[in-house]
N, C-alpha and C. Protein backbone atom coordinates (compact mmCIF):
# COMPACT_ATOMS: atom_id res chain seq x y z
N UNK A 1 -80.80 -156.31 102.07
CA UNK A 1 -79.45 -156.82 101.98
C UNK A 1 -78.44 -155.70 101.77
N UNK A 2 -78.26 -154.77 102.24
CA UNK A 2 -77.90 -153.71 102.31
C UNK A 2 -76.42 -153.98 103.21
N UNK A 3 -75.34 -153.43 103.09
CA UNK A 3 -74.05 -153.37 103.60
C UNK A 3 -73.91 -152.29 104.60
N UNK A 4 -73.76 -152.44 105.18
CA UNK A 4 -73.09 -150.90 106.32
C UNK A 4 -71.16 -151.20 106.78
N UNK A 5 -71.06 -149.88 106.01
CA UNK A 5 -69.50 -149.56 106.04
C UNK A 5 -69.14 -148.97 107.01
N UNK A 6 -68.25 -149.84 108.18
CA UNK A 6 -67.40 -149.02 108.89
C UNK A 6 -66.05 -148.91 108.59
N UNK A 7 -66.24 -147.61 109.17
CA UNK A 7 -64.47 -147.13 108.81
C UNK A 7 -63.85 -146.53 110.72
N UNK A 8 -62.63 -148.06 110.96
CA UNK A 8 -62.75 -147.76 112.49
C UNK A 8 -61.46 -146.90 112.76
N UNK A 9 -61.11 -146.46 113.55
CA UNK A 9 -60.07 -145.09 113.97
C UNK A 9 -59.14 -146.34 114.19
N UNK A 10 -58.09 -146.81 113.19
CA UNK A 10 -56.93 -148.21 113.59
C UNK A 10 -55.26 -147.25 114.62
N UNK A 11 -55.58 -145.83 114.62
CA UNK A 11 -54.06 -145.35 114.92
C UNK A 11 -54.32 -145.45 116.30
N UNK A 12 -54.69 -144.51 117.59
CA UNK A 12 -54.23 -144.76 118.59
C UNK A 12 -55.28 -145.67 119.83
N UNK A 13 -56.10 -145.98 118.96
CA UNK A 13 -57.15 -146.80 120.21
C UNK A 13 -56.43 -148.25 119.61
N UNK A 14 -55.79 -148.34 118.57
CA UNK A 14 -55.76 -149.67 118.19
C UNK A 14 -54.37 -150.17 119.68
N UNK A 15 -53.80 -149.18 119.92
CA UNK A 15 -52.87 -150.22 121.56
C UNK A 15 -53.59 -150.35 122.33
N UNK A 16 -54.85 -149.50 122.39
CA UNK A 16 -55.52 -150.07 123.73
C UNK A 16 -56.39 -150.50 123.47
N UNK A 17 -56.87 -151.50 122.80
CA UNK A 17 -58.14 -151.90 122.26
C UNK A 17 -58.44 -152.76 123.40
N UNK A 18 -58.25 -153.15 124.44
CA UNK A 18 -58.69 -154.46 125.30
C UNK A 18 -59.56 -153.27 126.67
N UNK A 19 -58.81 -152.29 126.56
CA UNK A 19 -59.65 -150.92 127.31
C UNK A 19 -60.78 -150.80 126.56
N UNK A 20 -60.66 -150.07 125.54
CA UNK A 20 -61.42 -149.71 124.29
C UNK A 20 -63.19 -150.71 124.38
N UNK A 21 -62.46 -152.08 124.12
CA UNK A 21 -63.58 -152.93 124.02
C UNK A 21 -64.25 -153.04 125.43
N UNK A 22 -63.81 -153.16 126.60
CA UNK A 22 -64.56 -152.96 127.42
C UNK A 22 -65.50 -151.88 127.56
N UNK A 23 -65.40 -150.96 127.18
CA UNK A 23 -66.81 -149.71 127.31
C UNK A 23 -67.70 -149.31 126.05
N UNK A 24 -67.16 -150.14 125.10
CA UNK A 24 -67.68 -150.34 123.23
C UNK A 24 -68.20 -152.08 123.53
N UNK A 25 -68.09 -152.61 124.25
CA UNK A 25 -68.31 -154.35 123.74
C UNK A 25 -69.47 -154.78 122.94
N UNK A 26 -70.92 -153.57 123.10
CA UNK A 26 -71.70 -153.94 122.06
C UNK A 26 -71.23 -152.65 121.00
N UNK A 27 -71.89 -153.23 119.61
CA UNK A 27 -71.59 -152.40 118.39
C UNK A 27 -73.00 -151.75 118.03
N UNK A 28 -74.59 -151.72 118.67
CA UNK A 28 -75.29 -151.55 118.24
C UNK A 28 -76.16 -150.20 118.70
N UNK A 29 -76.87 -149.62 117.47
CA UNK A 29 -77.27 -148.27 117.71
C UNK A 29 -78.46 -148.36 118.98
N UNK A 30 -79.03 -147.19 119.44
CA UNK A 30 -80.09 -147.19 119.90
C UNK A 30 -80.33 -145.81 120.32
N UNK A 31 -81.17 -145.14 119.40
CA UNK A 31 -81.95 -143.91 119.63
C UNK A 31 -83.14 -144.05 120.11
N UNK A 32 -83.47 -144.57 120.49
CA UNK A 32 -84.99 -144.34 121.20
C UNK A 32 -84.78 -143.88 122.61
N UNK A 33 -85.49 -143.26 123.04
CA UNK A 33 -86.15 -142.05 124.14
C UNK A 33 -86.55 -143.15 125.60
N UNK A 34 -87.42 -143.77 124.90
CA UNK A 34 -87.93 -144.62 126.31
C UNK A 34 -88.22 -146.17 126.03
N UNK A 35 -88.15 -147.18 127.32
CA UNK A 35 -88.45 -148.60 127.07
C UNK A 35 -89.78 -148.56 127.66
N UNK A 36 -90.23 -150.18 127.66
CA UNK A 36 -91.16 -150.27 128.15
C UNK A 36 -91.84 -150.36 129.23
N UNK A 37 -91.06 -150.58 130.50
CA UNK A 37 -91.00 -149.83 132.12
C UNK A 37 -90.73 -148.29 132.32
N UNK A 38 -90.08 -147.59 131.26
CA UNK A 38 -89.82 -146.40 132.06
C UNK A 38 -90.73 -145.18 130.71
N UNK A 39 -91.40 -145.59 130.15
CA UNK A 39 -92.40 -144.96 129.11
C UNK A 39 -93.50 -144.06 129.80
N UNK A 40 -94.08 -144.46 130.70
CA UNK A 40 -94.96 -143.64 131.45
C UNK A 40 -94.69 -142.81 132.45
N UNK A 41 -93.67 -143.18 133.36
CA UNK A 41 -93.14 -142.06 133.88
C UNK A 41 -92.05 -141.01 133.56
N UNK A 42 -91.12 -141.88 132.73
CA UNK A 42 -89.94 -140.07 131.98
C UNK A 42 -91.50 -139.57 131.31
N UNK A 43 -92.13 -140.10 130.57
CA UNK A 43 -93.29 -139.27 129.82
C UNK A 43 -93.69 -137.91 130.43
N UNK A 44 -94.34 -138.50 131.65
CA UNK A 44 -94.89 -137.87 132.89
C UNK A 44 -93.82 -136.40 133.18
N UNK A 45 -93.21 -137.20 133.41
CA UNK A 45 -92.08 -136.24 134.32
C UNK A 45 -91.60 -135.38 132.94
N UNK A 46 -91.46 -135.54 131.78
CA UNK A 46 -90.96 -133.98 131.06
C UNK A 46 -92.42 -133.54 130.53
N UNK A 47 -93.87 -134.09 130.56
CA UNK A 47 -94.86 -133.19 130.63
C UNK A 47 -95.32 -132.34 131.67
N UNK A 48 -94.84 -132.08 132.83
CA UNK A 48 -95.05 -131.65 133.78
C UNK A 48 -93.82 -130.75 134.13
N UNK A 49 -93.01 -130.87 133.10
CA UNK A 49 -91.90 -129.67 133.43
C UNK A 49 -92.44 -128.71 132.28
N UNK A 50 -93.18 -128.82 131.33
CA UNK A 50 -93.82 -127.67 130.21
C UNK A 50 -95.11 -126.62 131.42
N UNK A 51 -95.18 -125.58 131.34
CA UNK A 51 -95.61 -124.66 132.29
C UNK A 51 -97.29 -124.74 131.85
N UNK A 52 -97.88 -125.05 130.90
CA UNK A 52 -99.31 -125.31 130.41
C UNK A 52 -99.49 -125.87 131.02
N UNK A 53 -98.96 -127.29 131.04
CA UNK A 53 -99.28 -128.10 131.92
C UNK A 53 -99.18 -128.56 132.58
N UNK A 54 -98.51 -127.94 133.58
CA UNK A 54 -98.39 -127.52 134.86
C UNK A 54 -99.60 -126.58 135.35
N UNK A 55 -99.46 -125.57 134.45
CA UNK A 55 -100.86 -124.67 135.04
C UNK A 55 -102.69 -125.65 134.90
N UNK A 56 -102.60 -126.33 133.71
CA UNK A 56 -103.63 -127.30 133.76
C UNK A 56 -103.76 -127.94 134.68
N UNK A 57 -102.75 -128.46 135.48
CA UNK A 57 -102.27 -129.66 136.50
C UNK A 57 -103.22 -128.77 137.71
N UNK A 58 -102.60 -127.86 137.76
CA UNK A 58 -102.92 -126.99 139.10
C UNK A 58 -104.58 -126.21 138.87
N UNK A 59 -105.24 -126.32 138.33
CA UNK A 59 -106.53 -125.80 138.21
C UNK A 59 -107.64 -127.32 138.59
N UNK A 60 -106.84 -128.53 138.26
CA UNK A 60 -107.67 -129.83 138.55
C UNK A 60 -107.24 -130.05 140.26
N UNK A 61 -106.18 -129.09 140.01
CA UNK A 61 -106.10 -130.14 141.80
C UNK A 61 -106.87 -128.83 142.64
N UNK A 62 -106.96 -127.75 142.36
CA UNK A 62 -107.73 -126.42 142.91
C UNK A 62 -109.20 -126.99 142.56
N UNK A 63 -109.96 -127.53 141.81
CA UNK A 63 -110.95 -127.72 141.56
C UNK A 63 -111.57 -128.64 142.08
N UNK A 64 -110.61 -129.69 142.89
CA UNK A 64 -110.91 -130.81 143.93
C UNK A 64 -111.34 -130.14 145.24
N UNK A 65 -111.21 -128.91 145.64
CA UNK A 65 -111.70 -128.33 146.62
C UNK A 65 -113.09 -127.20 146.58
N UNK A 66 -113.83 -127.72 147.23
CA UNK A 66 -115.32 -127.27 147.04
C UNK A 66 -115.46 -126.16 147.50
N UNK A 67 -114.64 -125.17 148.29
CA UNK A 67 -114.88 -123.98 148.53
C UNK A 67 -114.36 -123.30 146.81
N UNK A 68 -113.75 -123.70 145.73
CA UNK A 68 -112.79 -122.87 145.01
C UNK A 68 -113.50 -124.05 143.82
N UNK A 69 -114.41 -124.42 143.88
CA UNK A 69 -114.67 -125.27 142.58
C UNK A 69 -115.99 -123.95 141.88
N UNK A 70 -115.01 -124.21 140.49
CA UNK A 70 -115.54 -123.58 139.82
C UNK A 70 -116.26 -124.40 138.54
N UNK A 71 -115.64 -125.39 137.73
CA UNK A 71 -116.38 -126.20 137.11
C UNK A 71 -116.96 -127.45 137.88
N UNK A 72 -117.30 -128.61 136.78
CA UNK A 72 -117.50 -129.62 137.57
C UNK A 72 -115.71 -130.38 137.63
N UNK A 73 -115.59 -131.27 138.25
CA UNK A 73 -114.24 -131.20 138.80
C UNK A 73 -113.40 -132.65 137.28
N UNK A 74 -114.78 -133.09 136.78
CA UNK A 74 -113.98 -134.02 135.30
C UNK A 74 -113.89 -133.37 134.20
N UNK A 75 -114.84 -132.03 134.13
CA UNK A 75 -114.70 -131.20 132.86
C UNK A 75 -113.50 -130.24 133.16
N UNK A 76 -112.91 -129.85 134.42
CA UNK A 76 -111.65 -129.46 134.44
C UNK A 76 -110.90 -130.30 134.14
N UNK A 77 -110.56 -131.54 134.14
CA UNK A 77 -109.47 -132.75 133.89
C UNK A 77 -109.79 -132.97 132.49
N UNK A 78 -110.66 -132.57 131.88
CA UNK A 78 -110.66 -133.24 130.33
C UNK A 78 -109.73 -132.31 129.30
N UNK A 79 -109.45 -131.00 129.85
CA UNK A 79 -107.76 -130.68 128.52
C UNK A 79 -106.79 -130.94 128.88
N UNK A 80 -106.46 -131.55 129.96
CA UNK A 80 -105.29 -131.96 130.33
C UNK A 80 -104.87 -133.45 130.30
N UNK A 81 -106.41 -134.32 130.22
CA UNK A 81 -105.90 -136.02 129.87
C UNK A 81 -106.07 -135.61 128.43
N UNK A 82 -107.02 -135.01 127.46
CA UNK A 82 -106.67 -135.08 125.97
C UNK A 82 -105.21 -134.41 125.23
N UNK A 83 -104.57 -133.26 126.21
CA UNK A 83 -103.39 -132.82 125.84
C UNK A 83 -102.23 -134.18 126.25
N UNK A 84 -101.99 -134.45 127.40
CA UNK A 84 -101.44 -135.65 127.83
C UNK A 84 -101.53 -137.19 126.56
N UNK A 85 -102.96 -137.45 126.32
CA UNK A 85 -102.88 -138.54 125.42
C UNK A 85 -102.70 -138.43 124.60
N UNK A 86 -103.03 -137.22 123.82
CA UNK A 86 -102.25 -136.68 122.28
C UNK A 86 -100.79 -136.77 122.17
N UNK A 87 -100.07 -136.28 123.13
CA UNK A 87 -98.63 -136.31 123.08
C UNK A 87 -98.33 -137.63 123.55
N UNK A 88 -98.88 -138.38 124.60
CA UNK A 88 -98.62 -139.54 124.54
C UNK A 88 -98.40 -140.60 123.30
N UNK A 89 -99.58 -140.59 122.62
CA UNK A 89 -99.88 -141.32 121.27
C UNK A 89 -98.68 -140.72 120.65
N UNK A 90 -98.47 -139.69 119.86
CA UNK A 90 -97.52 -139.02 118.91
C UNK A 90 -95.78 -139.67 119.58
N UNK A 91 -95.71 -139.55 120.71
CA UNK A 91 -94.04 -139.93 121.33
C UNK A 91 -94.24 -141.54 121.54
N UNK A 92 -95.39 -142.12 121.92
CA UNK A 92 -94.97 -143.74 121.80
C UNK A 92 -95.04 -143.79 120.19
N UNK A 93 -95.77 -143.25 119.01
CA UNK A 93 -95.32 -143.45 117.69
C UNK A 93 -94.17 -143.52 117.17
N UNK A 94 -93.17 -142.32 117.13
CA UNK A 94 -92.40 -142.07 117.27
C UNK A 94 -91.23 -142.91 117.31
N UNK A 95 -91.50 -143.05 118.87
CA UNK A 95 -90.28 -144.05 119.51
C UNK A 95 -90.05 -145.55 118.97
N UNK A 96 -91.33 -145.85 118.86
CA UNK A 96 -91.22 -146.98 117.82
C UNK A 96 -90.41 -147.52 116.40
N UNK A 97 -91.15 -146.14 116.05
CA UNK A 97 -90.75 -145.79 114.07
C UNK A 97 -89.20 -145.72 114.82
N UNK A 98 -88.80 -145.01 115.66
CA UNK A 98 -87.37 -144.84 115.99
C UNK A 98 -86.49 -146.66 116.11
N UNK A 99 -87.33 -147.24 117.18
CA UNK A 99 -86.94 -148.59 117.58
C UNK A 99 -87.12 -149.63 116.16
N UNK A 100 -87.52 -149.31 115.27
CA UNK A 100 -87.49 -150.36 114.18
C UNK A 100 -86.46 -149.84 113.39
N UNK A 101 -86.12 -148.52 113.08
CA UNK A 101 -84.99 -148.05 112.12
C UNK A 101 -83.84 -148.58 112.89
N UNK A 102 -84.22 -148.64 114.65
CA UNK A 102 -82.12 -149.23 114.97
C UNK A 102 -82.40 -151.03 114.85
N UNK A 103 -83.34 -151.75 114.98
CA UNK A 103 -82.98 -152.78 114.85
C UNK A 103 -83.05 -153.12 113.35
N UNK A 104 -83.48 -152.40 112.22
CA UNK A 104 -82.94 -152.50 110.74
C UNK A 104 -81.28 -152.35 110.41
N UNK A 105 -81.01 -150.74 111.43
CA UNK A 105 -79.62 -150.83 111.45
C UNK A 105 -78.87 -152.38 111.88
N UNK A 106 -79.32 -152.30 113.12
CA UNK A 106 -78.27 -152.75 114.15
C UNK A 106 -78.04 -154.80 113.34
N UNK A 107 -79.40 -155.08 112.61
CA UNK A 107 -78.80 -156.35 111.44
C UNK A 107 -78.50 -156.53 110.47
N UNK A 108 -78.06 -155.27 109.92
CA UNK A 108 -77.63 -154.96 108.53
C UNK A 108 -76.10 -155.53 109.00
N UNK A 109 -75.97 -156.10 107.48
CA UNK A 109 -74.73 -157.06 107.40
C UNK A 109 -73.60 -155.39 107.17
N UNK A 110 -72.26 -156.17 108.08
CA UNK A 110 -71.42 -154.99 108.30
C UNK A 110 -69.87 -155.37 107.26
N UNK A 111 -69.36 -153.95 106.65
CA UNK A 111 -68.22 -154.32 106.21
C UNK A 111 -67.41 -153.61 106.73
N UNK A 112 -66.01 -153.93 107.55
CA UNK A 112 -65.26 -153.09 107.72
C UNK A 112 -63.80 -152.18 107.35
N UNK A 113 -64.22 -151.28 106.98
CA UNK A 113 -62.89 -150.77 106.04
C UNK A 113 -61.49 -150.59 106.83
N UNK A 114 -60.72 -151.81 106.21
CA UNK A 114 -59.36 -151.49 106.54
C UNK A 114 -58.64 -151.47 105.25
N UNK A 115 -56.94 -150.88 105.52
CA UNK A 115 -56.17 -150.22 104.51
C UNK A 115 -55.25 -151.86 104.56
């Protein structure tokens, strides 16, 4: 039961508030990183811009070719799905712990400070 105090800028947005509210119309926070359609691929796509793994990336797909195979071709893929699911696990944690602190915010009863 906690209060959250706003204190809103009343001098020059208050003439244009009908502007204002159109690009503000919701009031609620949201820090989280990713939803639940786009979680696996932004994931994807900023692990594959880190250069490790990128270079990991590129030794499994070199290792799919039998003139240049040097291990067996799943024991090359196994530091790169355990690096991948480690960071996976740790950023869907995360995002979560993130997604419950804004919807704690975002129903906390609000007071707003005017003069």
């Amino acid at each position: 039961n906690k209060w959250r105090i706003v204190f809103p800028n009343n001098g020059r947005q208050w003439n244009n508030w009908k502007q204002a509210s159109m690009f503000y119309s919701g009031n609620r926070i949201q820090t989280t990183k990713y939803t639940r359609l786009t979680f696996l691929p932004q994931f994807l796509f900023e692990q594959f811009h880190r250069l490790g793994n990128l270079y990991f990336f590129f030794l499994v797909v070199l290792n799919w070719f039998p003139q240049v195979e040097v291990f067996h071709r799943e024991i090359t893929m196994l530091p790169l799905i355990v690096v991948l699911l480690a960071s996976m696990i740790k950023d869907a944690i995360e995002d979560y712990g993130k997604y419950r602190f804004d919807k704690t915010i975002n129903l906390s009863k609000t007071r707003v400070y005017d003069k």
